[in-house]
Protein backbone atom coordinates (compact mmCIF):
# COMPACT_ATOMS: atom_id res chain seq x y z
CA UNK A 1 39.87 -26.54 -19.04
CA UNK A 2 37.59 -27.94 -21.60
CA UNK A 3 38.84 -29.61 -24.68
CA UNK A 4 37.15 -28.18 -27.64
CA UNK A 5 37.60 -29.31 -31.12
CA UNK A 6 37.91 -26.84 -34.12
CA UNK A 7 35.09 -29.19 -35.45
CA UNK A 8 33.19 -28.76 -32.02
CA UNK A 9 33.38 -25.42 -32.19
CA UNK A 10 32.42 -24.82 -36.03
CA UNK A 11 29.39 -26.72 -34.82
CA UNK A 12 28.51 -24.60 -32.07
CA UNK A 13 29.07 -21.59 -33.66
CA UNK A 14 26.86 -22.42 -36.36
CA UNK A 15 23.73 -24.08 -34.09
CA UNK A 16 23.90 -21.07 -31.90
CA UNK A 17 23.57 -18.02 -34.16
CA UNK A 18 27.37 -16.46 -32.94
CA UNK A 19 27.98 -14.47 -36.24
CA UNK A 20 27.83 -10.44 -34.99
CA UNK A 21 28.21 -11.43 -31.38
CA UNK A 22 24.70 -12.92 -30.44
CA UNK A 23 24.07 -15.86 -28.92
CA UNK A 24 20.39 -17.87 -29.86
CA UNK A 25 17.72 -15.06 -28.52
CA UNK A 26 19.32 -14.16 -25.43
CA UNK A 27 19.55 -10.48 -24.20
CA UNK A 28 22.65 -10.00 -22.19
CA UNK A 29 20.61 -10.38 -19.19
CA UNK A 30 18.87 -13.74 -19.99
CA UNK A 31 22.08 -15.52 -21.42
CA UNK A 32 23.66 -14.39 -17.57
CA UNK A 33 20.57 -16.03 -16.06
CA UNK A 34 21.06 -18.93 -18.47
CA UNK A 35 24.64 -19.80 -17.58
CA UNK A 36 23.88 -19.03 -13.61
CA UNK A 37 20.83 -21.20 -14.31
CA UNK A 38 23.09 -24.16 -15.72
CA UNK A 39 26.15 -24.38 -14.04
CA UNK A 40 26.03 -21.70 -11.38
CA UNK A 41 28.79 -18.91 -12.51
CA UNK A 42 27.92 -14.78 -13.93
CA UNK A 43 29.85 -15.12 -17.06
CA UNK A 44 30.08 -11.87 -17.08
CA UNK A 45 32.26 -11.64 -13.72
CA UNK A 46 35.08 -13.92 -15.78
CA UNK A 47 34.96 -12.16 -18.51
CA UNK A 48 34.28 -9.37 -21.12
CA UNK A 49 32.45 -8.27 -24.47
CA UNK A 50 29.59 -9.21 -26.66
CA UNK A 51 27.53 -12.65 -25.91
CA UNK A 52 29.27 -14.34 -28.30
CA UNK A 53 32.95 -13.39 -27.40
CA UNK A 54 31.84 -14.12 -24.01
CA UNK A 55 30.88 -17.63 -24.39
CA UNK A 56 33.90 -18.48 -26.66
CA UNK A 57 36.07 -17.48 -23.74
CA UNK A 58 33.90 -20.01 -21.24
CA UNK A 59 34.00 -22.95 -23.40
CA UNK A 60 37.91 -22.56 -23.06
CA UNK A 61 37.65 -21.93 -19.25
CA UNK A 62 34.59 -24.50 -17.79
CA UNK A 63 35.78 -28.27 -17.05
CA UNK A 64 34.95 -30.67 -19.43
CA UNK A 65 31.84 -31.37 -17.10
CA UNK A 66 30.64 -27.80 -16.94
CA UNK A 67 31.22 -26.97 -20.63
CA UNK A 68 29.11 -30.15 -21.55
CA UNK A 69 26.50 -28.81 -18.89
CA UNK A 70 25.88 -25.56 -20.52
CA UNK A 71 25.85 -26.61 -24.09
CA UNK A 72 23.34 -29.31 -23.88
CA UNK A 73 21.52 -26.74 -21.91
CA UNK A 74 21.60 -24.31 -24.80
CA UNK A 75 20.65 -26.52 -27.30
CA UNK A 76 17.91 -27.90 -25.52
CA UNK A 77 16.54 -24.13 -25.47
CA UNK A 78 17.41 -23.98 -29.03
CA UNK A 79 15.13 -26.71 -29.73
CA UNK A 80 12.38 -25.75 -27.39
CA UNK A 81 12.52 -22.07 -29.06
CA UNK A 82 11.58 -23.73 -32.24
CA UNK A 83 8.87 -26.16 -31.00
CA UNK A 84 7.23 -23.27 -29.42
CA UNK A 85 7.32 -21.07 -32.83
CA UNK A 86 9.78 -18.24 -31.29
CA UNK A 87 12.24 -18.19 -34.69
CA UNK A 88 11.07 -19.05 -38.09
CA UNK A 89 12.14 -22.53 -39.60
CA UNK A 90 13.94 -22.58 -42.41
CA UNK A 91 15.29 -25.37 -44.71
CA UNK A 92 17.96 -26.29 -42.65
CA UNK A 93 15.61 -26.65 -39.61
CA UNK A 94 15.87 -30.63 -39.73
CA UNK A 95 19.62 -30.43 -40.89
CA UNK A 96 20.44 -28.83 -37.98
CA UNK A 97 18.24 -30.71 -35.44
CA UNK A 98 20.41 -33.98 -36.17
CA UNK A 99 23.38 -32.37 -35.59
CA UNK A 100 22.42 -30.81 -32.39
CA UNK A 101 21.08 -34.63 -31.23
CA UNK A 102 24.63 -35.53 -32.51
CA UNK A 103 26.34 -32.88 -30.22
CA UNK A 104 24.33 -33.35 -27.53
CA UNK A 105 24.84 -37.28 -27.89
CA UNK A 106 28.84 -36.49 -27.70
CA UNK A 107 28.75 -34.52 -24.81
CA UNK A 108 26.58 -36.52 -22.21
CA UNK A 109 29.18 -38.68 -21.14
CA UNK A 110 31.37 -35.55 -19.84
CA UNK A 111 28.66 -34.64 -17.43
CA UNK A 112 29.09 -35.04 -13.93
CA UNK A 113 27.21 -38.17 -12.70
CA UNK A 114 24.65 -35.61 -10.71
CA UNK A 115 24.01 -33.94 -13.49
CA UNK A 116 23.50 -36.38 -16.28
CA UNK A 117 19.84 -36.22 -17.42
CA UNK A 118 17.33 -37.94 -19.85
CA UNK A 119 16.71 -36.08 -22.84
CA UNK A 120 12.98 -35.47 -21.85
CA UNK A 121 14.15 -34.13 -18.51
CA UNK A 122 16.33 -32.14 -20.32
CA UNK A 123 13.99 -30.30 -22.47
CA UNK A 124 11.61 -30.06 -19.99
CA UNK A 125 14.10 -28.00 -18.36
CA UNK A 126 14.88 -25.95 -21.21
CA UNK A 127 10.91 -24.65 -20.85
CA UNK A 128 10.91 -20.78 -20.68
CA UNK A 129 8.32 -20.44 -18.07
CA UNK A 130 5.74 -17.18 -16.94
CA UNK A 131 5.82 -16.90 -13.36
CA UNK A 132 3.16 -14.13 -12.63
CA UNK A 133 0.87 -15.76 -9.34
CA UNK A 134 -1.35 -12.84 -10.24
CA UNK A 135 -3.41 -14.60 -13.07
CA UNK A 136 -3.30 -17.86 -10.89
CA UNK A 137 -7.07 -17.70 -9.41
CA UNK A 138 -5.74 -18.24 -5.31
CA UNK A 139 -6.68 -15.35 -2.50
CA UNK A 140 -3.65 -12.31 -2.45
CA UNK A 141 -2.67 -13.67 0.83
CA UNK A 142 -2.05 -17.12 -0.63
CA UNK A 143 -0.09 -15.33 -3.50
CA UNK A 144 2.00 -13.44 -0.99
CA UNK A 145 2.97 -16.83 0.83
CA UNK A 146 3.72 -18.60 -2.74
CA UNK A 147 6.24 -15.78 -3.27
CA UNK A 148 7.97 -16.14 -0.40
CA UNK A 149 8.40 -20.01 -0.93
CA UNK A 150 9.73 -19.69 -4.53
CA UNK A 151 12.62 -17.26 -2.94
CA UNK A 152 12.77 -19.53 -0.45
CA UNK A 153 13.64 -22.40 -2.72
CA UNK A 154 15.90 -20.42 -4.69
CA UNK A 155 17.89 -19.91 -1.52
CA UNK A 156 18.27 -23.57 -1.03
CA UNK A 157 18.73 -24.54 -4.32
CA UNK A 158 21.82 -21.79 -4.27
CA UNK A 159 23.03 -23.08 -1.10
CA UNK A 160 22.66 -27.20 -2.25
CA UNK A 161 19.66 -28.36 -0.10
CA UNK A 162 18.55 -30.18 -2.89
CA UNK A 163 16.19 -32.52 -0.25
CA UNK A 164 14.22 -29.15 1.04
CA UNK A 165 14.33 -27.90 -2.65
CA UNK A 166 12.29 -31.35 -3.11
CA UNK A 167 10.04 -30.96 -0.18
CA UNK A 168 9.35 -27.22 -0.43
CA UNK A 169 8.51 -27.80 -4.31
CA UNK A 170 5.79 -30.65 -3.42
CA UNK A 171 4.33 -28.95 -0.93
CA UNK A 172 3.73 -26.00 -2.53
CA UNK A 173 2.57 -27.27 -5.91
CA UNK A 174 -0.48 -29.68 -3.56
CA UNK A 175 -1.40 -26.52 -1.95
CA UNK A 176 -1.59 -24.71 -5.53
CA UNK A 177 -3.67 -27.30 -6.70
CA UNK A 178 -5.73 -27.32 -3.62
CA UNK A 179 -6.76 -23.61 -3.57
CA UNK A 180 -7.54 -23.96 -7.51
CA UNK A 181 -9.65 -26.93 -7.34
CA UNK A 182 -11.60 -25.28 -4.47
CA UNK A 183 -12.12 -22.37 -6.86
CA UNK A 184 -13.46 -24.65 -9.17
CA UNK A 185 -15.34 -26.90 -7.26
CA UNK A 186 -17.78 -28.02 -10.01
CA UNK A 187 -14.69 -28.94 -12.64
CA UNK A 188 -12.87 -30.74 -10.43
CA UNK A 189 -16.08 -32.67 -8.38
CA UNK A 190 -17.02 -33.69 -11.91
CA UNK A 191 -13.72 -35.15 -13.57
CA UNK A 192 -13.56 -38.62 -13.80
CA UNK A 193 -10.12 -38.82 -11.99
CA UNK A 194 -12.09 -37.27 -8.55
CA UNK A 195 -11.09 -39.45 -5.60
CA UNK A 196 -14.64 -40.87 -4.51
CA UNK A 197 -15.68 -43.28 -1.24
CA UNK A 198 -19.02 -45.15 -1.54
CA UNK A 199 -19.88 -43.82 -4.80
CA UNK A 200 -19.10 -39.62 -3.31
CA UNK A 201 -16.90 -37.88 -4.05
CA UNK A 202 -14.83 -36.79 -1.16
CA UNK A 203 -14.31 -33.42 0.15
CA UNK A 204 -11.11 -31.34 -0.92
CA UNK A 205 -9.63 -31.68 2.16
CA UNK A 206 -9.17 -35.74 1.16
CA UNK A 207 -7.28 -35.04 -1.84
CA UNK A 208 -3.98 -36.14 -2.18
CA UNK A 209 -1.32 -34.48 -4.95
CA UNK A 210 -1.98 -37.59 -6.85
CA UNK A 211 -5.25 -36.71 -7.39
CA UNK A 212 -5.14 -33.04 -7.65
CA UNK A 213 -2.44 -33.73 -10.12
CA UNK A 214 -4.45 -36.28 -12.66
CA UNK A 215 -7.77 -33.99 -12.20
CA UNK A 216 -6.12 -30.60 -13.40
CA UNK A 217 -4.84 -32.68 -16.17
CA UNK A 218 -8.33 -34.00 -17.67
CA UNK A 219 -9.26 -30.50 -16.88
CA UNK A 220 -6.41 -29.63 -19.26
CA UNK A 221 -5.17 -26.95 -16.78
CA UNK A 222 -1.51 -28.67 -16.29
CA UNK A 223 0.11 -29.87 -19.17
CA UNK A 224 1.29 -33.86 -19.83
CA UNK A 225 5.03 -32.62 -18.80
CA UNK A 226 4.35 -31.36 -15.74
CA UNK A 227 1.68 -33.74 -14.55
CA UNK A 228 4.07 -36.72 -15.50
CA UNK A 229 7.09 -34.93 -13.74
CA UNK A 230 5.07 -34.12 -11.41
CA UNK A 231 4.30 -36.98 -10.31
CA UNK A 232 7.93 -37.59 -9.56
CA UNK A 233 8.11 -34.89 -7.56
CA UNK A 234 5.50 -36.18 -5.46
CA UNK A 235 6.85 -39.80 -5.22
CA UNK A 236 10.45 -37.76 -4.08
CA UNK A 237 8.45 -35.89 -1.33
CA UNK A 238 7.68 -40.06 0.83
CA UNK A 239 11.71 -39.05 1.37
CA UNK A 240 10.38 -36.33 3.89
CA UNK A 241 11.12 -39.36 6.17
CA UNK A 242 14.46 -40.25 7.15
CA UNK A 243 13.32 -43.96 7.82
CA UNK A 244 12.05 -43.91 4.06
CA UNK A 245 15.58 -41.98 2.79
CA UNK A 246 17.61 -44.62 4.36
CA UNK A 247 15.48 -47.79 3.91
CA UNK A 248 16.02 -46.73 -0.18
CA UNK A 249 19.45 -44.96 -0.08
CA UNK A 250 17.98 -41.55 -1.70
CA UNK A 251 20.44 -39.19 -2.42
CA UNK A 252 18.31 -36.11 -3.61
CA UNK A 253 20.93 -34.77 -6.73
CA UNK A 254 21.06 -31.35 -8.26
CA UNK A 255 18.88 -32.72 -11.49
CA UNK A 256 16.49 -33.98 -8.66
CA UNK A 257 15.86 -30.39 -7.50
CA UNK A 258 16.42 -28.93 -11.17
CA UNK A 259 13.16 -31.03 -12.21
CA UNK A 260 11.40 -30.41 -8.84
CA UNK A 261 11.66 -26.84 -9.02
CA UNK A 262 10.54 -26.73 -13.04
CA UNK A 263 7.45 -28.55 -12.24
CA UNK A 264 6.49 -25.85 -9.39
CA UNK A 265 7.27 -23.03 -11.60
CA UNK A 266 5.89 -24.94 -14.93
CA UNK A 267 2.84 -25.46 -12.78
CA UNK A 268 2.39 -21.51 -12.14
CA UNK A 269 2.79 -20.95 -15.84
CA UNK A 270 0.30 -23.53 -17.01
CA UNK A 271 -2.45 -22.36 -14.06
CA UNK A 272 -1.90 -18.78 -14.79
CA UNK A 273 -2.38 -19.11 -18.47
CA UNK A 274 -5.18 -22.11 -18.48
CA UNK A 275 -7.34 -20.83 -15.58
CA UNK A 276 -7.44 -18.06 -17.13
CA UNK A 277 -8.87 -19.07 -20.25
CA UNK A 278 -11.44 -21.51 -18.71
CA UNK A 279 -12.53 -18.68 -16.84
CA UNK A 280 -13.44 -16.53 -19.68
């Protein structure tokens, strides 16, 4: 059971809007796929009533681990609601940022060593993402695969195969990037980062993720968090290899997938919304 202050819980109460039973933003819906998200449990299969009532009763029932998990999840959202202009700021805005960073400061050390995280991996988490492959520009059939995979990773991620979460993220994401650049052959055969060989530059087909990465950012079609994570992602994907896995003692963790998976869906978002608008 988690140990909870009285001062802990004043805190909480206030940073995440609990007065008349709501809980940040969250319908009842998106706060289930928010805990699920974060540590893996329906709340609302332990117990009953509003949002609020609902997570009062968790915070008494998680381990210390799991309730430091979730809030440091929520807050992270809290902050990224407010960077992205979803509530209004108010004078308290600032206020209440430093005591969040305080919070959040308090509670890292109760996280399980897997699922301890940097503060830019966790609000690149915390990104509420769009993931609608129709305004990606990729053929149907392509679109139809793509679906399959990202139900296909959520299986494994479910099921702890964080090492195919890895691989099936990577390889999906360089074959996203592929079909786009091929759709936009003049962009991408004009960026500076283009992969060349005696002064040409090569065909598509000689493009790594490295450089289909670092050209759909100058093309400003992927955004600086998820060309920078991922580029971990692709880095994570040499462990494909067993020799390279045990020659480095890689131990794929949940956070590994966590971050893997964001990028591929992050990625979908960014394409769908970015393409879209170069293409007008």
């Amino acid at each position: 059971m988690a140990t909870v202050d009285n001062a802990t819980k004043v805190k909480l109460e206030h940073l995440l809007g609990m007065g008349g039973g709501y809980v940040l933003n969250y319908s009842n819906a998106s706060f289930a796929a928010f805990v699920r998200d974060s540590i893996g449990i329906d709340p609302y299969e332990r117990h009953d009533g509003s949002k609020a009532q609902v997570l009062r009763h968790l915070w008494f029932s998680l381990s210390d681990a799991e309730f430091a998990k979730l809030t440091i999840d929520m807050l992270e959202y809290r902050r990224l609601t407010e960077d992205l202009g979803q509530v209004e700021l108010t004078d308290r805005t600032d206020a209440d940022r430093r005591l969040a960073e305080e919070l959040v400061g308090q509670l890292r050390p109760l996280l399980d060593e897997s699922e301890r995280v940097t503060g830019e991996e966790a609000e690149f988490l915390a990104r509420v993402v769009d993931l609608d492959l129709r305004q990606v520009p990729v053929e149907l059939d392509l679109q139809a695969v793509i679906a399959d995979r990202l139900q296909e990773v959520e299986v494994c991620f479910d099921n702890g195969a964080h090492l195919a979460v890895v691989i099936l993220c990577g390889s999906t994401l360089e074959g996203l990037l592929y079909e786009v650049a091929r759709s936009h052959p003049a962009d991408y055969n004009r960026a500076k980062a283009a992969p060349t060989r005696d002064g040409k530059v090569r065909p598509f087909s000689q493009w790594t993720l490295n450089d289909l990465l670092d050209c759909s950012r100058e093309l400003g079609l992927l955004g600086k968090d998820v060309t920078k994570f991922g580029h971990a992602v692709r880095e994570f994907r040499n462990y494909i290899h067993p020799q390279q896995q045990v020659a480095e003692n890689f131990r794929p963790r949940k956070v590994t997938a966590q971050v893997a998976r964001q990028v591929l869906y992050a990625a979908i978002d960014d394409l769908g919304t970015r393409t879209s608008r170069t293409d007008r």
